[in-house]
C-alpha atoms as a PDB file:
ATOM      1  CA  UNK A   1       0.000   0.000   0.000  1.00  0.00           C
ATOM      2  CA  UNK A   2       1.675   3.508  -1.099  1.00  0.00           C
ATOM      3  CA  UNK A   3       1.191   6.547   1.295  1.00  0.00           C
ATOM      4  CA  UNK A   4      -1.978   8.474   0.378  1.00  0.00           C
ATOM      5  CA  UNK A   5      -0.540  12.442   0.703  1.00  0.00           C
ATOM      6  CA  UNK A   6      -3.693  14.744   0.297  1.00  0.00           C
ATOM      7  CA  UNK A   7      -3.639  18.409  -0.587  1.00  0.00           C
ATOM      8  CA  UNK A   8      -6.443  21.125  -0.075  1.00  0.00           C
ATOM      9  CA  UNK A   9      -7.187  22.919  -3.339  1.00  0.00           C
ATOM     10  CA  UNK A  10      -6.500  26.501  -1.571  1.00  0.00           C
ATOM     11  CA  UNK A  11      -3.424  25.399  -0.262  1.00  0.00           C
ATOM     12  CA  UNK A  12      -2.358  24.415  -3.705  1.00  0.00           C
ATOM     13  CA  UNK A  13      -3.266  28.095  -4.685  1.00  0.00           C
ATOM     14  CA  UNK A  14      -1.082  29.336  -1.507  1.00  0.00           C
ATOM     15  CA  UNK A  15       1.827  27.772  -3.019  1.00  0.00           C
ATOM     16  CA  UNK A  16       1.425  24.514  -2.575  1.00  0.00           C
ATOM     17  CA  UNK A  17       1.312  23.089  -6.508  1.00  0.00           C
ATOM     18  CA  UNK A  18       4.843  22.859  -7.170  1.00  0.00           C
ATOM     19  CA  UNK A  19       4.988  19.781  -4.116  1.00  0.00           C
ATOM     20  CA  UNK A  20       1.650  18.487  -5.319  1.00  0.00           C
ATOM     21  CA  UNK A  21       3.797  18.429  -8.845  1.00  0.00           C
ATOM     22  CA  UNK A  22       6.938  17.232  -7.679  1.00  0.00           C
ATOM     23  CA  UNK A  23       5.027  14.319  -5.644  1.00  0.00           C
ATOM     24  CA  UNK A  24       2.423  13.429  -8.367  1.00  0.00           C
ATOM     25  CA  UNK A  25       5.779  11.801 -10.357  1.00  0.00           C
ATOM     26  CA  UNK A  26       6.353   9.891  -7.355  1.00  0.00           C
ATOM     27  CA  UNK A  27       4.773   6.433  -9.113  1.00  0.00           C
ATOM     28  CA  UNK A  28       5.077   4.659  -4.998  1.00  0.00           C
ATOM     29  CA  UNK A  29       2.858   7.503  -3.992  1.00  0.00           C
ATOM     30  CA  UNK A  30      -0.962   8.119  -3.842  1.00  0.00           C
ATOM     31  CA  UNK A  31      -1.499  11.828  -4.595  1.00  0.00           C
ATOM     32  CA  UNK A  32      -5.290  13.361  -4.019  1.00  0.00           C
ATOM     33  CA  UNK A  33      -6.825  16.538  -4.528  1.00  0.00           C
ATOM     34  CA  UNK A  34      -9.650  17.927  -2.371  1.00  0.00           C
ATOM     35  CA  UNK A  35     -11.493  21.031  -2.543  1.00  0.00           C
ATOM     36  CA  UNK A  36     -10.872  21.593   1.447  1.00  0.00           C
ATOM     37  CA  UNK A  37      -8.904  19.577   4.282  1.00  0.00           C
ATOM     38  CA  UNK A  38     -10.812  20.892   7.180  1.00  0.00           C
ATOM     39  CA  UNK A  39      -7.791  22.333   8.146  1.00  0.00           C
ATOM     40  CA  UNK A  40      -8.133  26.647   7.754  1.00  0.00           C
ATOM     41  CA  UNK A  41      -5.997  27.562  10.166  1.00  0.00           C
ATOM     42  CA  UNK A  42      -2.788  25.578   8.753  1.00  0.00           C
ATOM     43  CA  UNK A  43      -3.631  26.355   5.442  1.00  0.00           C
ATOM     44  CA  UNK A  44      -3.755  30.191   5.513  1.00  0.00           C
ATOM     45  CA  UNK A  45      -0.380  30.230   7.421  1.00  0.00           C
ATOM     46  CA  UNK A  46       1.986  27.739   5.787  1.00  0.00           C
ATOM     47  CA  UNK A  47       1.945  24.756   3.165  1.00  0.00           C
ATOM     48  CA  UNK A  48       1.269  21.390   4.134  1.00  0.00           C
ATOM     49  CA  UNK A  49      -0.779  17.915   2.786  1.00  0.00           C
ATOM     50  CA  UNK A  50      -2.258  15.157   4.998  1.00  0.00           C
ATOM     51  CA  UNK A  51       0.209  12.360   4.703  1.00  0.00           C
ATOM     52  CA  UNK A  52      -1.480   9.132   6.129  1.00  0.00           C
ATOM     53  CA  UNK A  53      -3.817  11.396   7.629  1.00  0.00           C
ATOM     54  CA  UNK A  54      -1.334  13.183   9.767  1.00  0.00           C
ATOM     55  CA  UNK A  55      -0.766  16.716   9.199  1.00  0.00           C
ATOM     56  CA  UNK A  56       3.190  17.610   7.260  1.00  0.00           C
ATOM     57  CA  UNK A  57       4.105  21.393   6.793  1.00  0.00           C
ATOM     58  CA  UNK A  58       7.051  23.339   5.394  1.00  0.00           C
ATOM     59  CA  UNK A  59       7.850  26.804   5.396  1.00  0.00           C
ATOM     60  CA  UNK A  60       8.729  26.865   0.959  1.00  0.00           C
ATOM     61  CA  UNK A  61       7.684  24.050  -1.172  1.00  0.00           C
ATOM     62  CA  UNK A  62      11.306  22.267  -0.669  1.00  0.00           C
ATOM     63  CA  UNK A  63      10.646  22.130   2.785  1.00  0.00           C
ATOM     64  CA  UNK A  64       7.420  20.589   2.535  1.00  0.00           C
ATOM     65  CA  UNK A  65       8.383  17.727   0.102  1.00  0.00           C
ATOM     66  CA  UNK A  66      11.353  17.288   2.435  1.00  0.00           C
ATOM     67  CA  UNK A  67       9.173  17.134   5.837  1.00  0.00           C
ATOM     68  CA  UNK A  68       6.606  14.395   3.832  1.00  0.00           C
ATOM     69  CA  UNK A  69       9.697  12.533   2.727  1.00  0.00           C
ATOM     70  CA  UNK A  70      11.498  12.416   5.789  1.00  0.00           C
ATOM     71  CA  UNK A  71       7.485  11.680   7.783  1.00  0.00           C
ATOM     72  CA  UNK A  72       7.115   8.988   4.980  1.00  0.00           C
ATOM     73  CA  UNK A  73      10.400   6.830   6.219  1.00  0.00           C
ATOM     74  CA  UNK A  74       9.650   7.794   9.984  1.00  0.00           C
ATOM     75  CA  UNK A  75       5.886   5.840   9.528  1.00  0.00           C
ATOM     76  CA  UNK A  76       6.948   3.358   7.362  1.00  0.00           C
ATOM     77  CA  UNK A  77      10.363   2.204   9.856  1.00  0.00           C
ATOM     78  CA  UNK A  78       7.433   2.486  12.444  1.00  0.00           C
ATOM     79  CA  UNK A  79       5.745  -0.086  10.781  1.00  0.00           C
ATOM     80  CA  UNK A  80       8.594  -2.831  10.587  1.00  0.00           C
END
């Protein structure tokens, strides 16, 4: 099963569509698109996608690919 990383469609406006780019070419990842998250008050200050249903942020776009790479290997080493 791949990780399922979810982005809000106004955080994608914010800034956020380069990561949901950069991830989409990921072929081990599930990538969705929603119109909202639920999550306002994260989404008008900073970038960030549910990643397994936990919340990942970063300050630039780099930052938040990083932080959902880096989560990623934490849940998955977790796992085993």
């Amino acid at each position: 099963m791949y990780p399922i990383i979810e982005f809000c469609v106004s955080n994608l406006a914010s800034g956020a569509q380069e990561a949901f780019e950069r991830l989409e070419k990921d072929p081990n990842l599930d990538i969705i698109e929603y119109g909202c998250l639920g999550y306002c008050g994260k989404c008008s200050s900073s970038l960030y996608a549910l990643v397994n249903g936990e919340v990942v942020s970063g300050d630039t776009t780099d930052e938040l690919v990083k932080n959902i790479y880096t989560f990623i290997d934490e849940y998955q080493n977790q796992m085993f």
